[in-house]
N, C-alpha and C. Protein backbone atom coordinates (compact mmCIF):
# COMPACT_ATOMS: atom_id res chain seq x y z
N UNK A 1 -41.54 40.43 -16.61
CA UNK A 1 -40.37 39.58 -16.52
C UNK A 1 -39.21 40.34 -15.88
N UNK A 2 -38.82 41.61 -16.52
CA UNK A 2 -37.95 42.26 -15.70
C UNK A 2 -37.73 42.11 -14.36
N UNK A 3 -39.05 42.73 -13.91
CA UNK A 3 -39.17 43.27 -12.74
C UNK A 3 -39.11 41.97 -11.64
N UNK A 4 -39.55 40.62 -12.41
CA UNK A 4 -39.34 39.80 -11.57
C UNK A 4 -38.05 39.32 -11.25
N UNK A 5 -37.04 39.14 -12.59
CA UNK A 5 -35.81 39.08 -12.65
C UNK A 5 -34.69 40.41 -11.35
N UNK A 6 -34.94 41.27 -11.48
CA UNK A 6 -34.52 42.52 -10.89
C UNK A 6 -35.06 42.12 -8.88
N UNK A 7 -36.23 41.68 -8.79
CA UNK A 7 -36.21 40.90 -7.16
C UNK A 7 -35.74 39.81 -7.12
N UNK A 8 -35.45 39.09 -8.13
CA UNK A 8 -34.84 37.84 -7.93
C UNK A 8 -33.25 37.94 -8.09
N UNK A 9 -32.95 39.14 -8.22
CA UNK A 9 -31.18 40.17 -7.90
C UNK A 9 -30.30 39.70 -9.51
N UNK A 10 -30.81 39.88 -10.05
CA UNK A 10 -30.61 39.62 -11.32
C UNK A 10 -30.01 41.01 -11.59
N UNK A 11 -29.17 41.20 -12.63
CA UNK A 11 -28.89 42.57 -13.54
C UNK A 11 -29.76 42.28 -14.39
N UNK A 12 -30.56 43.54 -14.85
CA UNK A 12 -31.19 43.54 -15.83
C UNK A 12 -30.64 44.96 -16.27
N UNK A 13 -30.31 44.83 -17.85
CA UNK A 13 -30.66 45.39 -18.87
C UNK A 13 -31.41 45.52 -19.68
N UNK A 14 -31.85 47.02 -19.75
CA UNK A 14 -33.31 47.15 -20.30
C UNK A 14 -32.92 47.95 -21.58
N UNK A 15 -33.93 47.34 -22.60
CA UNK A 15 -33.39 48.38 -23.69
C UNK A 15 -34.70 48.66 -24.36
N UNK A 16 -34.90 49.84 -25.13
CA UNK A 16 -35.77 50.97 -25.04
C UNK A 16 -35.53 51.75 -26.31
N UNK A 17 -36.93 51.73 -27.39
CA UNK A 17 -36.49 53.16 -28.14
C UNK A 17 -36.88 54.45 -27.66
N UNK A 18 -37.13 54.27 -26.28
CA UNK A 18 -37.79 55.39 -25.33
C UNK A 18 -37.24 55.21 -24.09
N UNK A 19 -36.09 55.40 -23.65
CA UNK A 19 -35.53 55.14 -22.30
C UNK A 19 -36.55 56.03 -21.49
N UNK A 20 -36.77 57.16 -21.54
CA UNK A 20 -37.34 58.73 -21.44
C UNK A 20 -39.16 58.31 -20.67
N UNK A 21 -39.75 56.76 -21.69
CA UNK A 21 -41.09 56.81 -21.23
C UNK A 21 -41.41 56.16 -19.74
N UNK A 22 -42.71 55.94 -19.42
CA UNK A 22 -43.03 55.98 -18.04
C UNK A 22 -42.57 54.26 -18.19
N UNK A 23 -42.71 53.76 -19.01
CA UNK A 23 -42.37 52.42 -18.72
C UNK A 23 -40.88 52.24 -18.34
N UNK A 24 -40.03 52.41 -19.12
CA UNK A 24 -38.72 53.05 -19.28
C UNK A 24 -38.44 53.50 -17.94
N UNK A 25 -38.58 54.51 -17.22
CA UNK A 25 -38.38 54.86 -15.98
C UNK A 25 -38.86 54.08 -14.79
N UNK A 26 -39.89 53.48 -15.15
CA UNK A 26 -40.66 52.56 -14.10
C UNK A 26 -39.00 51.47 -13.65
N UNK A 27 -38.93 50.77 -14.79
CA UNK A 27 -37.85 49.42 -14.62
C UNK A 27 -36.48 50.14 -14.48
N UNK A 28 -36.11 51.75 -14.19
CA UNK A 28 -34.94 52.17 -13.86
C UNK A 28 -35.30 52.31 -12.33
N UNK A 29 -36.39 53.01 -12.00
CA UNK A 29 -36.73 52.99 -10.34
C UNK A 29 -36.72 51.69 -10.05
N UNK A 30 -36.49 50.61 -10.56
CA UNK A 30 -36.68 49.62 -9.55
C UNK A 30 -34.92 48.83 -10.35
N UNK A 31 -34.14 49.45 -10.65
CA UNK A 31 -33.00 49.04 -10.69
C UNK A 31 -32.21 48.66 -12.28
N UNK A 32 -33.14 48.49 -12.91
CA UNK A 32 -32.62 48.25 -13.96
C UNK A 32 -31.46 49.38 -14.97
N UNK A 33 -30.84 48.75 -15.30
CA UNK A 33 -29.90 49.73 -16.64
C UNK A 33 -30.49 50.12 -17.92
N UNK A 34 -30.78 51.22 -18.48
CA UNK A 34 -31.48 51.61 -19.45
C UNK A 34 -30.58 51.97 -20.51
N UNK A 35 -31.28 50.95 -21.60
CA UNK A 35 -30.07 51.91 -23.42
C UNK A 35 -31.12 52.32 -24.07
N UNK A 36 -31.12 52.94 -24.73
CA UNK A 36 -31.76 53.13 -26.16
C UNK A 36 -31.13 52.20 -27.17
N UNK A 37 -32.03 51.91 -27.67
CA UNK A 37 -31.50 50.98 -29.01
C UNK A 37 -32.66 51.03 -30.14
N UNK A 38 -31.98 50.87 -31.01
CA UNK A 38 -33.03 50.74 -32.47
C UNK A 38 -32.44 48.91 -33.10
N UNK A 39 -33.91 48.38 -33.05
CA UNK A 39 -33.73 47.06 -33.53
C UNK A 39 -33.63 46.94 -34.99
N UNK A 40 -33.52 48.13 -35.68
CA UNK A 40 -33.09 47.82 -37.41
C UNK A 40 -31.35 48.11 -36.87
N UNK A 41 -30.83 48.70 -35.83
CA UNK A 41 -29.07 48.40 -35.99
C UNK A 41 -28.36 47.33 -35.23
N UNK A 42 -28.15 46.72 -35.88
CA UNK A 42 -27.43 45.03 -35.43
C UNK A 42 -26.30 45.47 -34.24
N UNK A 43 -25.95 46.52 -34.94
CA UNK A 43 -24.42 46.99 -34.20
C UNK A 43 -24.77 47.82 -32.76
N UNK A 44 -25.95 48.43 -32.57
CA UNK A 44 -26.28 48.74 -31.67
C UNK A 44 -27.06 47.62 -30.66
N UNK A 45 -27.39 46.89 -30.98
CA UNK A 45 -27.84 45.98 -30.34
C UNK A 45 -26.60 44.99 -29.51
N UNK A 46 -25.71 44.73 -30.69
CA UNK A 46 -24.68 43.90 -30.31
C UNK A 46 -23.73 44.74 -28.87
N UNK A 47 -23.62 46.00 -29.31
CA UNK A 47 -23.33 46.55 -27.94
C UNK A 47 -24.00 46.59 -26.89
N UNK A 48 -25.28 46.81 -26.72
CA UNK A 48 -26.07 46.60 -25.56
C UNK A 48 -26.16 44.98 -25.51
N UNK A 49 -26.07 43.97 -26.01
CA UNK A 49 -25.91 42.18 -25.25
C UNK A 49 -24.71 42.02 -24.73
N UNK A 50 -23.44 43.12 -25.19
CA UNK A 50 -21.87 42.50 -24.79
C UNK A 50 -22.05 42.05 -23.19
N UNK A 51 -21.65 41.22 -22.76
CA UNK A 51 -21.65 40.38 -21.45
C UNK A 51 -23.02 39.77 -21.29
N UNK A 52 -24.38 40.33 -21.65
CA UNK A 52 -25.43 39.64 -21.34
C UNK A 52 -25.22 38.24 -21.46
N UNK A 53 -26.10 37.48 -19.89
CA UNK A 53 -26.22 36.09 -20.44
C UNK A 53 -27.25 35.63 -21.31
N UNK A 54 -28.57 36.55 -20.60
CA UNK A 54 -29.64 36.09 -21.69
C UNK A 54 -30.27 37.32 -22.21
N UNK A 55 -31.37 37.18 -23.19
CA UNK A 55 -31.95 38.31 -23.85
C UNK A 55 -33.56 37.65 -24.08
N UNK A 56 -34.05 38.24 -23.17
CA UNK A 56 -36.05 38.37 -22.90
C UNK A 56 -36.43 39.54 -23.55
N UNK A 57 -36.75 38.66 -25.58
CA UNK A 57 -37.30 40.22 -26.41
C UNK A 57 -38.76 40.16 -26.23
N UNK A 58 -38.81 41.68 -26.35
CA UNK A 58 -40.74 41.66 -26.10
C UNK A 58 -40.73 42.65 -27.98
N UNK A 59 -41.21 42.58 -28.34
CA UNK A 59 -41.37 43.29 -30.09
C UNK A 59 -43.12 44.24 -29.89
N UNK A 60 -43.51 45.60 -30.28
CA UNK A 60 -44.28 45.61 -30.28
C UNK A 60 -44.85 45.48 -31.78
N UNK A 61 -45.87 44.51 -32.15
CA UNK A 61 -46.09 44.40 -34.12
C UNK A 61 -46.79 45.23 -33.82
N UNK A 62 -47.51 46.42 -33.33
CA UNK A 62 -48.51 47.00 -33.83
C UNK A 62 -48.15 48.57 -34.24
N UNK A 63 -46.55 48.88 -34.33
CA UNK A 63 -45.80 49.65 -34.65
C UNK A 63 -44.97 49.45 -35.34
N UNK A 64 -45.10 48.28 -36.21
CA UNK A 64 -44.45 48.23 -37.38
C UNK A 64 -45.44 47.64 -38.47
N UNK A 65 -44.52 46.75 -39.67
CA UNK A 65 -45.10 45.90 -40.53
C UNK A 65 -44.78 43.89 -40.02
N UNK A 66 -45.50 43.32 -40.26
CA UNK A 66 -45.19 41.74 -40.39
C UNK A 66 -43.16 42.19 -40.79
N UNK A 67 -43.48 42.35 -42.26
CA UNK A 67 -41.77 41.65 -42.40
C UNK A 67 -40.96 42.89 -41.44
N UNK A 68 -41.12 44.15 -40.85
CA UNK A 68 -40.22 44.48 -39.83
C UNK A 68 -40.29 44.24 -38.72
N UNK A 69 -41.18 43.22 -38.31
CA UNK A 69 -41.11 42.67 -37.36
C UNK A 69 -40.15 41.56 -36.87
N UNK A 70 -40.33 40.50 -38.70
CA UNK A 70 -39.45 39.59 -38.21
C UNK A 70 -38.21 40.14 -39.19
N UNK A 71 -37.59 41.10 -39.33
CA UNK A 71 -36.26 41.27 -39.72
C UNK A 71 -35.88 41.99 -38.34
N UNK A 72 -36.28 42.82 -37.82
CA UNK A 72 -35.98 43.15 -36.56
C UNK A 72 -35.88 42.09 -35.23
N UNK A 73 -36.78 41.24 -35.37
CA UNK A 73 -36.77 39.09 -34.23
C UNK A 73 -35.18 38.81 -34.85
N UNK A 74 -34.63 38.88 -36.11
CA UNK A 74 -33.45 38.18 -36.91
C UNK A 74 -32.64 39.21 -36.15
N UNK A 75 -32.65 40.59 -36.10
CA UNK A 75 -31.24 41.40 -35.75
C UNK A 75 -31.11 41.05 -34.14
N UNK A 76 -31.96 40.98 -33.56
CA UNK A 76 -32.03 40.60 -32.07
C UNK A 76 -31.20 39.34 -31.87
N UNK A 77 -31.62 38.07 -32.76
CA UNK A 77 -31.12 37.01 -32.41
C UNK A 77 -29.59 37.16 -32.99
N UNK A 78 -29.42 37.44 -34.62
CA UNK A 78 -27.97 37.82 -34.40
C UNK A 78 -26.75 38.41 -33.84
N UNK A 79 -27.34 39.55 -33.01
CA UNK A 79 -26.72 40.36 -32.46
C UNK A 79 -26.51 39.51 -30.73
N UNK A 80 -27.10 38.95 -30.96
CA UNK A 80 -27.28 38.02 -29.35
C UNK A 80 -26.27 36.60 -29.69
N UNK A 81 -26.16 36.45 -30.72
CA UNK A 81 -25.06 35.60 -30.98
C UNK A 81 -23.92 36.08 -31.16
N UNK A 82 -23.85 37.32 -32.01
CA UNK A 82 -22.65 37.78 -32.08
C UNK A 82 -22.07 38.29 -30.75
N UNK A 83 -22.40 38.53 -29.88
CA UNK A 83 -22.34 38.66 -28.31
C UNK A 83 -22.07 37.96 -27.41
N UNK A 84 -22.45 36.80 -27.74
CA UNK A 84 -22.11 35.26 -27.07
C UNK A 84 -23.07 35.35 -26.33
N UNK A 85 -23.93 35.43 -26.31
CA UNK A 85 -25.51 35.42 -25.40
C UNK A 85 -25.74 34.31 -25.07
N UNK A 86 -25.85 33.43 -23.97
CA UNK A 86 -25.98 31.79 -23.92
C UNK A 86 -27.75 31.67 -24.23
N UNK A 87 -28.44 32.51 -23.80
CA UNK A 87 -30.14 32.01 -23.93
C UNK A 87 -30.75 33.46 -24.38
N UNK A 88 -31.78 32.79 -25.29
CA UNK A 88 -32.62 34.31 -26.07
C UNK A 88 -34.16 33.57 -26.39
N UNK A 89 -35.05 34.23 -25.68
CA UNK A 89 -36.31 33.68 -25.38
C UNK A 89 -37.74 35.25 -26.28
C-alpha cells in the first residue's frame, strides 16, 4: 500500500517499531518518512498522525496476544481521532 501511495505522490508516513529493519529502509529509499512508534503509547502515536489525513494500520498478531492486539487496533484508532485523522482503514 505504501509504496503504491508514495508513486501515486502521496506523503507517506511510515511508522515502525524498527525504523532500522530492511523493510523500514526499503519504504525510506523510495521516499517515505520513518518514526518509531510503540502501539501500547497513545501519545506517541498521536504525535506521529498530527496532520495525517489517513492511517493504513497493518498489526502483526503473531507477535503479540489476541487481547494486545486489539487494545493496540483501539490505541491506533484513538490516537487517529485524537489527531483529527479524516480516514483509518
Amino acid at each position: 500500500m505504501a509504496r503504491h501511495l508514495l508513486e501515486d505522490g502521496w506523503h507517506v508516513r511510515a511508522l515502525s517499531r524498527d525504523p532500522s529493519s530492511d523493510a523500514s529502509r526499503a519504504l525510506r529509499e523510495r521516499g517515505a518518512e520513518l518514526h518509531r512508534v510503540d502501539a501500547e503509547d497513545v501519545q506517541s502515536l498521536r504525535q506521529a498522525f498530527d496532520g495525517a489525513y489517513g492511517v493504513f494500520n497493518v498489526q502483526n498478531p503473531m507477535t503479540s496476544s489476541l487481547e494486545a492486539e486489539v487494545r493496540q487496533g483501539r490505541n491506533v484508532a484513538d490516537a487517529a481521532a485524537g489527531a483529527g485523522v479524516q480516514h483509518v482503514v
